[in-house]
Structure formats: C-alpha cells, structure tokens
N, C-alpha and C. Protein backbone atom coordinates (compact mmCIF):
# COMPACT_ATOMS: atom_id res chain seq x y z
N UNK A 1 30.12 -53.16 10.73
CA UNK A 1 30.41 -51.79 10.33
C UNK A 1 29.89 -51.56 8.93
N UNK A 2 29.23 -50.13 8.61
CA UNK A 2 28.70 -50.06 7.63
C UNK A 2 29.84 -49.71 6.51
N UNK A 3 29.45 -50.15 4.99
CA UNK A 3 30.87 -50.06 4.29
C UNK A 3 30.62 -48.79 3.63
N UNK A 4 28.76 -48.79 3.26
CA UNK A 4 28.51 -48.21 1.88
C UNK A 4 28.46 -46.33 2.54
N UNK A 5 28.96 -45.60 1.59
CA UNK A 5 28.66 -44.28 2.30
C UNK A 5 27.37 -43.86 1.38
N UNK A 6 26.97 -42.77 2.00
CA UNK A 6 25.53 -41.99 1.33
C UNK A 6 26.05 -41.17 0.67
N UNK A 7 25.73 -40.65 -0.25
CA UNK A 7 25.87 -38.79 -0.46
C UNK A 7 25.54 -37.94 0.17
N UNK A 8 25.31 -36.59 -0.29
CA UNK A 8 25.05 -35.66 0.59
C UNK A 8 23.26 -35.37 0.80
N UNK A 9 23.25 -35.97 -0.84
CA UNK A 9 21.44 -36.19 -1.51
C UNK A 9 20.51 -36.68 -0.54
N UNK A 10 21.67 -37.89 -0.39
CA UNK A 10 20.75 -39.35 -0.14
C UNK A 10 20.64 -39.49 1.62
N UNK A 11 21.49 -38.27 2.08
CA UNK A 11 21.27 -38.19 3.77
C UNK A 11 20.31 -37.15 3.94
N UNK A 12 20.45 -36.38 3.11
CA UNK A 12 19.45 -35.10 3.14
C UNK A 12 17.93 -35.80 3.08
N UNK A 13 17.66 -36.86 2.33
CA UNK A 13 16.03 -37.20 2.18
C UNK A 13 16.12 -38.51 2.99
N UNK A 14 17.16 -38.95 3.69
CA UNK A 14 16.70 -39.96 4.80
C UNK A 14 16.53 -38.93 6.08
N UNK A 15 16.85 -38.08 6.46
CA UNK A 15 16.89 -36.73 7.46
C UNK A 15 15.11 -36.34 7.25
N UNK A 16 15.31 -36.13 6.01
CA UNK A 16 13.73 -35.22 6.01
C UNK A 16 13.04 -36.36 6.09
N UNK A 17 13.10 -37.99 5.63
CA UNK A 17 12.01 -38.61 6.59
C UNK A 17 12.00 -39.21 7.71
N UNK A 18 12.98 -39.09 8.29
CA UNK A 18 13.16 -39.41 9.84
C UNK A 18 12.73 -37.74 10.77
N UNK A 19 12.70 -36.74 9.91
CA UNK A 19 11.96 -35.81 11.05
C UNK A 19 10.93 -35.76 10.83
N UNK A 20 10.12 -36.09 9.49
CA UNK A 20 8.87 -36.09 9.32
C UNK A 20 8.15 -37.14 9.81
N UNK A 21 8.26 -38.14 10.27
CA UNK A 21 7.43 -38.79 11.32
C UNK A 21 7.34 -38.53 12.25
N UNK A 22 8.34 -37.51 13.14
CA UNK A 22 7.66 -37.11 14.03
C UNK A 22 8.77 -35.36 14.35
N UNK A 23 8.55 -34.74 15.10
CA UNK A 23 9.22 -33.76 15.60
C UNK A 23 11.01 -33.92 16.03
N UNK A 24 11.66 -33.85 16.05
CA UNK A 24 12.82 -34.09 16.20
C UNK A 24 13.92 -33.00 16.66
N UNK A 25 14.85 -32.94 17.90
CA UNK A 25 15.14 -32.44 18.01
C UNK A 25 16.85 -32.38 16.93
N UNK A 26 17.40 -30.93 17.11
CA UNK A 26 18.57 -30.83 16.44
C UNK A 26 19.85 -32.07 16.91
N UNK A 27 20.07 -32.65 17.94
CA UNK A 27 21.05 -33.53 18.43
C UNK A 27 20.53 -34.73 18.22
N UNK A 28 18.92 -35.00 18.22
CA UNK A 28 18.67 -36.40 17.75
C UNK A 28 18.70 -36.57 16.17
N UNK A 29 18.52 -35.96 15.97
CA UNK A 29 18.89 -35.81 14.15
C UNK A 29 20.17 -35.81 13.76
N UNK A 30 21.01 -35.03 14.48
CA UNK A 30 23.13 -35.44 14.50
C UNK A 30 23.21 -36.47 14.89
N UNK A 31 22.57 -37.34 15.76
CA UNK A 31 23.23 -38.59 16.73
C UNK A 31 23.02 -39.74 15.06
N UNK A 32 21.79 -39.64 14.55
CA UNK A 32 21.27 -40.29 14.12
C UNK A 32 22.20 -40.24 12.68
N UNK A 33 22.63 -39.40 12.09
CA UNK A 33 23.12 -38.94 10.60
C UNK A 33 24.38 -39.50 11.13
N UNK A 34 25.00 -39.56 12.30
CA UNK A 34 26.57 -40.30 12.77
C UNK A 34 25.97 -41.73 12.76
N UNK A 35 24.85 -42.03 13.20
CA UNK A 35 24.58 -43.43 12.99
C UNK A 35 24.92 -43.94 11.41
N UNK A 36 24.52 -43.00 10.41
CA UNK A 36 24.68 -43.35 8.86
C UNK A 36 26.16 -43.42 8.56
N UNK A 37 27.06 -43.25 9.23
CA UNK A 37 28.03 -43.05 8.47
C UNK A 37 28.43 -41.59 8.02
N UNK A 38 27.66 -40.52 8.08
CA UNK A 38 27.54 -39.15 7.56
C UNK A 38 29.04 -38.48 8.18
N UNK A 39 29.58 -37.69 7.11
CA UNK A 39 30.74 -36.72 7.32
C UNK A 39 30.18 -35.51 8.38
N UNK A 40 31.42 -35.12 9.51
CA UNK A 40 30.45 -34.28 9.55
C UNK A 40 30.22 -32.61 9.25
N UNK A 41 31.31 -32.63 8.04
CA UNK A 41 30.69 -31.50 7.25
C UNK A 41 29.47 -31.75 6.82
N UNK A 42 29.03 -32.78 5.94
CA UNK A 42 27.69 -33.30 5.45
C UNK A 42 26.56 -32.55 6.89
N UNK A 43 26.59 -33.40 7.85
CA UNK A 43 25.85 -33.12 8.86
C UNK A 43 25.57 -31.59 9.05
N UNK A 44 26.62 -30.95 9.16
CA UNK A 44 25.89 -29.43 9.78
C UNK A 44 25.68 -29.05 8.55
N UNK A 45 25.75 -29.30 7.03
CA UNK A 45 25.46 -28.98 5.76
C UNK A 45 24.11 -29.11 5.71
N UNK A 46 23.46 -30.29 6.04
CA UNK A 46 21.90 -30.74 5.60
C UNK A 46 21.09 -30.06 7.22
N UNK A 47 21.64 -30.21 8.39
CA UNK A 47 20.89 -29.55 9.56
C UNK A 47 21.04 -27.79 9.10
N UNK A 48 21.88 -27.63 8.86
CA UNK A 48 21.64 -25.88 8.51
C UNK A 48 20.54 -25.76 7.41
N UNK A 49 20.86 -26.62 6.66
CA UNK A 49 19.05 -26.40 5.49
C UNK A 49 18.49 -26.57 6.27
N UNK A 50 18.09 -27.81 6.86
CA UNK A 50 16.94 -28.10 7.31
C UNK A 50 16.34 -27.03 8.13
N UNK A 51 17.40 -26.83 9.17
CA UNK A 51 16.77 -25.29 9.62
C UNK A 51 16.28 -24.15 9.12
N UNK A 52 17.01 -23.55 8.51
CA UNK A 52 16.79 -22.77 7.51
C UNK A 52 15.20 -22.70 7.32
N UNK A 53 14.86 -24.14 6.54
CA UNK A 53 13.45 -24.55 5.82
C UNK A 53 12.90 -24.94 6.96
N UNK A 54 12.93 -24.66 8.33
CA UNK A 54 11.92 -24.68 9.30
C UNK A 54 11.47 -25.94 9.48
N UNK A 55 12.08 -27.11 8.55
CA UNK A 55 11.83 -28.82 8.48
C UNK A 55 12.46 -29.67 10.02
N UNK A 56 13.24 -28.45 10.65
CA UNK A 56 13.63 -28.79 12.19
C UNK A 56 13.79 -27.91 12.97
N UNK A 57 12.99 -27.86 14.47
CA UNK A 57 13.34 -26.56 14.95
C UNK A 57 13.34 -27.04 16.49
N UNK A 58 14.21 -26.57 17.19
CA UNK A 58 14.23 -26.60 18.29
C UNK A 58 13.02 -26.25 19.29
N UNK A 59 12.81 -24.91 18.92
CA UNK A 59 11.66 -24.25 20.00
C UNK A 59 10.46 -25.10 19.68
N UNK A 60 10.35 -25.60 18.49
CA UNK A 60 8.87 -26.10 18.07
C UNK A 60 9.10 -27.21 18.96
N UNK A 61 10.12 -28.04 18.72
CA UNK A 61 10.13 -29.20 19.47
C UNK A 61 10.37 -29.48 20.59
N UNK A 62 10.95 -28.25 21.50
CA UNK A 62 10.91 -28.10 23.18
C UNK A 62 9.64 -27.95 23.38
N UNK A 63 8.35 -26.73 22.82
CA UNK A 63 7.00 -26.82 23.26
C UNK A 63 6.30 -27.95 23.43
N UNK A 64 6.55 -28.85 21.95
CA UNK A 64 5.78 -29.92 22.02
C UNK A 64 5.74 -30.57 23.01
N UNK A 65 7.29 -30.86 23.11
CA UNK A 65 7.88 -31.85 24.36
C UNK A 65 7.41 -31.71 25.49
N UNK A 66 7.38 -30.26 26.03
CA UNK A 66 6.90 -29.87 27.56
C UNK A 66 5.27 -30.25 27.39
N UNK A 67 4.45 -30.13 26.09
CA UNK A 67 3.15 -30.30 25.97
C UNK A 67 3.06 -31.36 26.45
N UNK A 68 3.34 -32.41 25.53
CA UNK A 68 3.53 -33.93 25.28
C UNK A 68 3.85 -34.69 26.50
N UNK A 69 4.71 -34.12 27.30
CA UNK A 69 5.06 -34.73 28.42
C UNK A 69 3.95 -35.05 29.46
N UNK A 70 3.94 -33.70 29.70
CA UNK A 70 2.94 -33.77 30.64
C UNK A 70 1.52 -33.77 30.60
N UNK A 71 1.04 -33.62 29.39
CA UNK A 71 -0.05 -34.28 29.23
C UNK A 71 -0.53 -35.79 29.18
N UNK A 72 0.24 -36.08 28.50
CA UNK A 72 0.65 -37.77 28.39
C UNK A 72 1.17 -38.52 29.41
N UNK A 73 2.02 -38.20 29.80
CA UNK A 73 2.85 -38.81 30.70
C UNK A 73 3.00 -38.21 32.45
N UNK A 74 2.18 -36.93 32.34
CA UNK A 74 1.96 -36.57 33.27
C UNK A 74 3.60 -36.58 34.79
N UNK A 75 4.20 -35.90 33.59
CA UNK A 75 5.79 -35.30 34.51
C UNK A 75 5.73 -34.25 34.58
N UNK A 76 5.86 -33.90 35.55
CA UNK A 76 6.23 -32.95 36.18
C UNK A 76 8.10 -31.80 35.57
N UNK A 77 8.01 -30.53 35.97
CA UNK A 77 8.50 -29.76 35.70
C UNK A 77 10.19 -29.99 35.44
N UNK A 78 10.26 -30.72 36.49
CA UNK A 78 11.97 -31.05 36.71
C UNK A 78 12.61 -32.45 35.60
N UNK A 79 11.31 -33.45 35.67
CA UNK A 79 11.56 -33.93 34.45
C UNK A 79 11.97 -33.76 33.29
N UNK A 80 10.86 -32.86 32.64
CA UNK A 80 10.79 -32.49 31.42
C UNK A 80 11.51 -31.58 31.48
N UNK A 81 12.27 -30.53 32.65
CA UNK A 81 13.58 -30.27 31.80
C UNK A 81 14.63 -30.79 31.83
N UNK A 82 15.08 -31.80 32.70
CA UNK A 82 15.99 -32.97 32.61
C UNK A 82 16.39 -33.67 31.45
N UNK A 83 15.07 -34.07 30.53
CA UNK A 83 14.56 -34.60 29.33
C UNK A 83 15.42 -33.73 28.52
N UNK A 84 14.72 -32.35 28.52
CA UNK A 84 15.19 -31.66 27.17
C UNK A 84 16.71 -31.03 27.26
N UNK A 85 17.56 -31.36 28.95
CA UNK A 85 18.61 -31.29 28.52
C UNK A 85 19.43 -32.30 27.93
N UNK A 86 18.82 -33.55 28.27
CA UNK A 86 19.72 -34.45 27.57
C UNK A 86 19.36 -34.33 26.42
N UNK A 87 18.63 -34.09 25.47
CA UNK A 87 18.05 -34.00 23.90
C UNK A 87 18.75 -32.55 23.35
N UNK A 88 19.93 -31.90 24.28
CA UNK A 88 20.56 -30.55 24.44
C UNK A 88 20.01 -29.69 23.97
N UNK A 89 18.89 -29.52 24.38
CA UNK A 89 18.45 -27.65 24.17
C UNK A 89 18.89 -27.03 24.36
N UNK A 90 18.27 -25.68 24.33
CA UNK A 90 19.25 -24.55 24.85
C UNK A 90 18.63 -24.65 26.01
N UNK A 91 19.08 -23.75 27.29
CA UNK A 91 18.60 -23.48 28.13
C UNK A 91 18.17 -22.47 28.64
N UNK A 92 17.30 -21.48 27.38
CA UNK A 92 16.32 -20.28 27.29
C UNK A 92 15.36 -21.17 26.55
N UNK A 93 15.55 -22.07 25.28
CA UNK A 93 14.45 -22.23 25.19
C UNK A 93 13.09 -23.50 25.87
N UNK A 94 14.40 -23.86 26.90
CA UNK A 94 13.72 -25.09 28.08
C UNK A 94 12.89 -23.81 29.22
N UNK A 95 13.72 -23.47 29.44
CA UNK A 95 12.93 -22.30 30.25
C UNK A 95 11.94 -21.58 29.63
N UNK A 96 11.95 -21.38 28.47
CA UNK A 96 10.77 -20.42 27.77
C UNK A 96 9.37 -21.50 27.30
N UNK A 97 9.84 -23.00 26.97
CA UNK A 97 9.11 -24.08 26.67
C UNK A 97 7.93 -23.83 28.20
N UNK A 98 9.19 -24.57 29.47
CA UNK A 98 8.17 -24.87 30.74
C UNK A 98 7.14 -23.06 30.91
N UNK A 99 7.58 -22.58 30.81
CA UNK A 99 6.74 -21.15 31.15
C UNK A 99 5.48 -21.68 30.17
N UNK A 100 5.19 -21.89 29.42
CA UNK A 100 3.78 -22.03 28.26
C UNK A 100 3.30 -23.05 29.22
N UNK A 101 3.79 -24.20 30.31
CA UNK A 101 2.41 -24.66 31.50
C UNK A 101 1.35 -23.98 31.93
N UNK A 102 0.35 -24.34 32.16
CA UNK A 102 -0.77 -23.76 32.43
C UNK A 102 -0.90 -24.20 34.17
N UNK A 103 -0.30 -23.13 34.68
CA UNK A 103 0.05 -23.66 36.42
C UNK A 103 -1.43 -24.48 36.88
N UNK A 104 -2.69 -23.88 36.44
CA UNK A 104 -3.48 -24.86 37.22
C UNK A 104 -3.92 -25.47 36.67
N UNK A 105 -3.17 -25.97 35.25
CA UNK A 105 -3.85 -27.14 34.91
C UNK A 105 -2.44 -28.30 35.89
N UNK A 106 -1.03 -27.76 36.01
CA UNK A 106 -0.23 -28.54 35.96
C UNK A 106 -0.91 -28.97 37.79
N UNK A 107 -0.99 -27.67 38.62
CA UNK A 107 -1.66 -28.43 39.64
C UNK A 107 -2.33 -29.07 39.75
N UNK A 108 -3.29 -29.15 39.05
CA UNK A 108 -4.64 -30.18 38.88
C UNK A 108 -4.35 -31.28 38.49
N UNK A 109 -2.94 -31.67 37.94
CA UNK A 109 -2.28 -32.90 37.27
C UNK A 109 -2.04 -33.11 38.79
N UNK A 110 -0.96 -32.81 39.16
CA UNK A 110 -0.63 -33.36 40.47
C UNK A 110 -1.53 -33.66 41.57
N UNK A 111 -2.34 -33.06 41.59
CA UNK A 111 -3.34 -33.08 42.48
C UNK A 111 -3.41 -34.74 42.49
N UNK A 112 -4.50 -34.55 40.76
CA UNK A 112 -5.35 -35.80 40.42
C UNK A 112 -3.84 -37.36 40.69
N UNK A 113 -3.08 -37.12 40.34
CA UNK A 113 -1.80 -37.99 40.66
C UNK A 113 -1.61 -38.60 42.01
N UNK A 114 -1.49 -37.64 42.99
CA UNK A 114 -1.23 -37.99 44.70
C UNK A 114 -2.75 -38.22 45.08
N UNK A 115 -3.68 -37.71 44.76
CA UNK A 115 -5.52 -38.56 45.45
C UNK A 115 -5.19 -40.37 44.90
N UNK A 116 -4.65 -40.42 43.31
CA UNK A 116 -5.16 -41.45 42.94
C UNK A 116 -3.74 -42.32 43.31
N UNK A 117 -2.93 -41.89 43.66
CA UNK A 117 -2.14 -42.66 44.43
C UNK A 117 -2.23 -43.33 45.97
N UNK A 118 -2.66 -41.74 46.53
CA UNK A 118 -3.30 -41.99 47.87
C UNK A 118 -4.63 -42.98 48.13
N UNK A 119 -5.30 -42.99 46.87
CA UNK A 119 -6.19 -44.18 46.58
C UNK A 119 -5.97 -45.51 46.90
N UNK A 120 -4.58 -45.70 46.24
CA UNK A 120 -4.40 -47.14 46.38
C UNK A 120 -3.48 -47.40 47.51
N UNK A 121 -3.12 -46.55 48.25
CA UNK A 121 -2.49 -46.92 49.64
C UNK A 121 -3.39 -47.90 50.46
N UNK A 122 -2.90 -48.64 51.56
CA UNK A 122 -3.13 -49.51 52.60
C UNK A 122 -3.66 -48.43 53.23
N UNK A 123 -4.81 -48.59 53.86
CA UNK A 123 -5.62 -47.28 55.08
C UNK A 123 -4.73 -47.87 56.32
N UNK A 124 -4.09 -49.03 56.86
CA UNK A 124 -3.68 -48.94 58.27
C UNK A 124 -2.35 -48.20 58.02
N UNK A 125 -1.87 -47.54 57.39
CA UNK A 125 -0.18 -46.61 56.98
C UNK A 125 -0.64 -45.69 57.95
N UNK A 126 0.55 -44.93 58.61
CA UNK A 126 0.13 -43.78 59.11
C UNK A 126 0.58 -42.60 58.09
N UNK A 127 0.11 -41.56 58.99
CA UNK A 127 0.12 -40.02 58.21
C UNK A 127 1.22 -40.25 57.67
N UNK A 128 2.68 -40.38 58.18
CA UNK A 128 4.36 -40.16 57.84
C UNK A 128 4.31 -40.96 56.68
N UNK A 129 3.85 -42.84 57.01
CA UNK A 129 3.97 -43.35 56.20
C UNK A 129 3.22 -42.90 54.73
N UNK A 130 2.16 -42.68 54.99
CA UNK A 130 1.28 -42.24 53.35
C UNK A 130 2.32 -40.66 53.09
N UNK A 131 2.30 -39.96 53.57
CA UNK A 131 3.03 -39.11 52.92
C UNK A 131 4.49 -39.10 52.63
N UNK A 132 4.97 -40.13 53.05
CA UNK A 132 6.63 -40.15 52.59
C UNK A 132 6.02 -40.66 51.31
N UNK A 133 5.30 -42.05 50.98
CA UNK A 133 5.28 -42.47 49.74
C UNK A 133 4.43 -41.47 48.63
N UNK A 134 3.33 -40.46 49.05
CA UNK A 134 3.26 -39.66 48.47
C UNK A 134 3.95 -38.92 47.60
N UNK A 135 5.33 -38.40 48.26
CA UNK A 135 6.55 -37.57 47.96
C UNK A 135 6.87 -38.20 47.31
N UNK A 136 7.65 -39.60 47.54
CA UNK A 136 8.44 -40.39 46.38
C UNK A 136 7.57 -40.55 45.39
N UNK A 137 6.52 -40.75 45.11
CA UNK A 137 5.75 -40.83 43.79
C UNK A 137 6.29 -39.86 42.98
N UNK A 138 5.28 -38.84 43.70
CA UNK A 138 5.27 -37.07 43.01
C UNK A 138 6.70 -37.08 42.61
N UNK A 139 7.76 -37.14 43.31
CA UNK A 139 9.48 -36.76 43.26
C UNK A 139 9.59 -37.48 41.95
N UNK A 140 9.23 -39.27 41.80
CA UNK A 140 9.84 -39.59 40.91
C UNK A 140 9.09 -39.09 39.52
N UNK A 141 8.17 -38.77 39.50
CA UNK A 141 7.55 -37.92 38.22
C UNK A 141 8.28 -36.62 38.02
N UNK A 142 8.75 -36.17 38.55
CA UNK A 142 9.84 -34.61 38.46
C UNK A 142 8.84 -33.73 38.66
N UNK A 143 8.04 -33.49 39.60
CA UNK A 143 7.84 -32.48 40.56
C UNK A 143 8.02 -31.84 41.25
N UNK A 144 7.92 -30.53 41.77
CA UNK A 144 8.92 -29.74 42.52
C UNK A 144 8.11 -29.70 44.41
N UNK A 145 9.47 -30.19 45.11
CA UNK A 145 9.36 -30.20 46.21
C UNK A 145 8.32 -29.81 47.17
N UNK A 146 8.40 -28.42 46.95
CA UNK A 146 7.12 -27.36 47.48
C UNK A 146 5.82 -27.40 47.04
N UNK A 147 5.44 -27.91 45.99
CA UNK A 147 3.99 -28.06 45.62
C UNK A 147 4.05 -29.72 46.13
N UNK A 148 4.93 -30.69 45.91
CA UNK A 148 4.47 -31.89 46.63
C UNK A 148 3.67 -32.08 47.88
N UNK A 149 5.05 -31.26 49.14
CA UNK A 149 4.60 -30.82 50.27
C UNK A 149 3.46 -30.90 50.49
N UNK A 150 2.68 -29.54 50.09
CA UNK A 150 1.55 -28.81 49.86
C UNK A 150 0.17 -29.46 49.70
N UNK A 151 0.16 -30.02 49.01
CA UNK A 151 -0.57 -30.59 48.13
C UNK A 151 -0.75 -32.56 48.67
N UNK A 152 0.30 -33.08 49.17
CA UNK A 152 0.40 -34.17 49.81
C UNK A 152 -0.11 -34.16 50.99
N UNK A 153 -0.33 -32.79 51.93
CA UNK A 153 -0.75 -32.73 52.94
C UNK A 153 -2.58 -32.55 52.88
N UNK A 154 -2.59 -31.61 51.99
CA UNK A 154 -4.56 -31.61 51.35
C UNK A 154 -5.01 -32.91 50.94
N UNK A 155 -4.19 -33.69 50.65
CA UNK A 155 -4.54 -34.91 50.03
C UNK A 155 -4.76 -35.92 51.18
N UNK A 156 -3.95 -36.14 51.81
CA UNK A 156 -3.93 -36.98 53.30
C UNK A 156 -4.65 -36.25 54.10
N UNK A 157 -5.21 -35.15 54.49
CA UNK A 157 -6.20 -34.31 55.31
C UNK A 157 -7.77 -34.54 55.13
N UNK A 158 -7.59 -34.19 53.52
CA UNK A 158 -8.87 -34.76 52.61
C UNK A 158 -9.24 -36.75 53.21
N UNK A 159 -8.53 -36.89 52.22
CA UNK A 159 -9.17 -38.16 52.72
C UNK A 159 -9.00 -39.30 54.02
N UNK A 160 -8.21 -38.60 55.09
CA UNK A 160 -9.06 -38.97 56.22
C UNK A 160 -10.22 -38.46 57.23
N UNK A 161 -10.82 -37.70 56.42
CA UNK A 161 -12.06 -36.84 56.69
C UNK A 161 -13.35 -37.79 56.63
C-alpha cells in the first residue's frame, strides 16, 4: 500500500503526462489518479481543468478510438462500441463516433477479412461448414449479423467459381 500522498500539483502534472502520451479517455484517467492514492475531490478538481484546457476530451478520444480500431485492428462496429462502453462514454458520443465510418470502406474491411479467411479454409469443408466458420470469425471481430450473412455468402459463391 502506497504511504506517500501527492498534492494536488503533483497529480495534476503526473495526469498531464499520462494523457500526453497518448489520448485518454475521462474514466481511464479517474481509474488511474485512484491508482495514486488521489482524493477524490482532487480528482474531479484536476479532470475539470483538464477539460476545461481541452488536455482531455472524450469526443476526441471516442473518434480516435472508432478510427484506430478499425483501421488497425480491423473490428467491426459492435466491438468498438462495446470497447467504448467499458472506457464509459457517453452513449451519443459512441453513436456519433461510429457514424464518422466510412460504410464502404468498413465493407471493404470485411469483405477483405472473410476472402482472406475463406483463404485459409480446408477446400474439402462444405458450403455450411465454410460459412458457419465464416460467421464466427466476422462475429468475433464485432460485426453486425446482416452484413456477415451477406457478404459470407459472395465470398463462398466467389470462390467456388
């Protein structure tokens, strides 16, 4: 257990460099200031500056996130808002984040995902079999049902052509 306490100073400029390495949401920045030992008057004292001074912001850091995600990591919709509820967003600005997808780029993610999955399938599987494991792929990336479908079936059509 930690003995030594901080001030109010000395949490305020460990805060501003723990968000300045990277984007940070408002609850990972509280989880983290309870990690210090921090009062938590202190806490909503230095997160209300910080806000304030735009040094933490939610919406900035839901966009990124939905960016980041799925560019990188290539998750799908249900994920990444799964993600940003546990990191507690709001839930206008998770909804207003996923809307800034670019639907055909996000299709074209999935697409390229289930071919190059369907790639590495066994060719003696049948149709059921390649497309159940299709689905579970796509599903476990947080993709939504109806474009799996869809899109799992062009994919298995396609390449037994």
């Amino acid at each position: 257990m930690r003995t030594k306490k901080f001030t109010t100073e000395q949490l305020r400029v460990k805060a501003m460099r723990y968000c300045a390495y990277q984007d940070r949401a408002t609850s990972e920045l509280k989880r983290k200031m309870y990690e210090w030992d921090a009062d938590p008057k202190q806490i909503e004292e230095i997160i209300e500056e910080m806000q304030y001074e735009h040094f933490i912001d939610d919406e900035r850091y839901a966009r990124s996130y939905v960016s980041g995600k799925h560019r990188s990591n290539k998750w799908g919709r249900l994920m990444i808002r799964q993600g940003l509820m546990q990191k507690q967003i709001d839930q206008y600005l998770i909804e207003e984040s996923l809307s800034t997808l670019d639907y055909q780029e996000y299709i074209a993610t999935l697409r390229a995902l289930l071919s190059k999955k369907a790639n590495s399938l066994k060719n003696d599987l049948s149709y059921y079999e390649k497309k159940g494991k299709l689905i579970r792929y796509a599903a476990s990336k947080g993709y939504e049902q109806d474009l799996i479908m869809k899109l799992s079936d062009e994919i298995i059509s396609d390449k037994n052509d």
